[in-house]
Protein backbone atom coordinates (compact mmCIF):
# COMPACT_ATOMS: atom_id res chain seq x y z
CA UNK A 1 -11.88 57.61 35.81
CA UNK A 2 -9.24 59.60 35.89
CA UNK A 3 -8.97 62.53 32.71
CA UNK A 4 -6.63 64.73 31.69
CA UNK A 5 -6.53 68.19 30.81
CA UNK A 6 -8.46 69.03 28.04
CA UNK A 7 -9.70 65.09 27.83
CA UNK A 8 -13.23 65.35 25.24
CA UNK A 9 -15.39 63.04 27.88
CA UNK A 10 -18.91 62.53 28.20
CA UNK A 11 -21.52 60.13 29.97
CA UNK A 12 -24.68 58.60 29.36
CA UNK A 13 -27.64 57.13 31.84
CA UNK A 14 -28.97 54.29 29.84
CA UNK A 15 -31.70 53.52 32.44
CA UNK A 16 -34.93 54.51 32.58
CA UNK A 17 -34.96 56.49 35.97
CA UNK A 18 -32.18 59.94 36.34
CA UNK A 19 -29.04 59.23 37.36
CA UNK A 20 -26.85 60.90 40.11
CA UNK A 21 -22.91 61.85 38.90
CA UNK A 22 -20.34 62.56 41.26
CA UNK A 23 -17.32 63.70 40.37
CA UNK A 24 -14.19 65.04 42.29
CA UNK A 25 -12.11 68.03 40.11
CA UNK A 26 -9.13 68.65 40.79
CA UNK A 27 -7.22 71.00 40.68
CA UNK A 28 -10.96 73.31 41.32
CA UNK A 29 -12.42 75.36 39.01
CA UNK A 30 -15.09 73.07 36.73
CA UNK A 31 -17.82 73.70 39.33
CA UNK A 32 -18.37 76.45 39.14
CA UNK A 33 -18.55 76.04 34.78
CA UNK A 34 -21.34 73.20 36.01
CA UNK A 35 -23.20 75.84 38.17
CA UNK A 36 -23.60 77.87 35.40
CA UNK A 37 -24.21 76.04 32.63
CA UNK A 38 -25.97 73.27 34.17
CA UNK A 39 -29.72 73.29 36.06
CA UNK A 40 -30.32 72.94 39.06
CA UNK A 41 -32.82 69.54 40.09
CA UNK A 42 -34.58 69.69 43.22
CA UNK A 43 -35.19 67.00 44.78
CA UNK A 44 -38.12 65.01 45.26
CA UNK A 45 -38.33 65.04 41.41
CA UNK A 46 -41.42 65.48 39.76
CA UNK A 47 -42.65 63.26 37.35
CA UNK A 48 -42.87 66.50 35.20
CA UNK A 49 -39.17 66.86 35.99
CA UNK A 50 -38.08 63.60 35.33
CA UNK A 51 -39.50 63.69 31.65
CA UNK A 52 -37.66 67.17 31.33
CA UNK A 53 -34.33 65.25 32.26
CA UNK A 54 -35.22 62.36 30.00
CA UNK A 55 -34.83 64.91 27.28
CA UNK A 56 -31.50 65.54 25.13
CA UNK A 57 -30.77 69.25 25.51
CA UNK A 58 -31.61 71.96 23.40
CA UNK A 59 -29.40 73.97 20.95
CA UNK A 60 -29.79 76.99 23.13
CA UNK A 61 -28.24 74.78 26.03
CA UNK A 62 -25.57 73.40 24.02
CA UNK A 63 -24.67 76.45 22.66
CA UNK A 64 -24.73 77.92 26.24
CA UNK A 65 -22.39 75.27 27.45
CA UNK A 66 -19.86 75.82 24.35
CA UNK A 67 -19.84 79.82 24.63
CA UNK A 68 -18.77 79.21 28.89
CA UNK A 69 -16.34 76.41 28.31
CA UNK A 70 -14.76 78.32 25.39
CA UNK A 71 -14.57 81.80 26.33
CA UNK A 72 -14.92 81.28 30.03
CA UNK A 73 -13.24 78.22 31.60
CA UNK A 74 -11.02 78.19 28.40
């Protein structure tokens, strides 16, 4: 998929077991808004873990995410 600047874009893992996304940016500079706003998983996942990934995110993580991308990573 290719998206341009400033695209709105999201995905969704309609299965029942996590999902891995990879994604190529170019020009660089998203990572590092994903390292920050994101969590880190390490792998094996728990089952504990798994459930916590199942799970939409919270307000506070949302409103994490909008502060970084808007203030930020512009």
């Amino acid at each position: 998929m290719d998206l341009p600047a400033y695209q709105v874009h999201s995905f969704k893992n309609i299965g029942s077991e996590p999902a891995k996304f990879l994604m190529w940016v170019t020009p660089a500079r998203p990572e590092q808004f994903f390292a920050e706003a994101g969590q880190p998983v390490t792998l094996p996942i728990s089952e504990e873990e798994k459930h916590r990934l199942s799970q939409p995110p919270s307000l506070a993580d949302i409103e994490k995410a909008v502060e970084l991308a808007s203030t930020k990573y512009g």
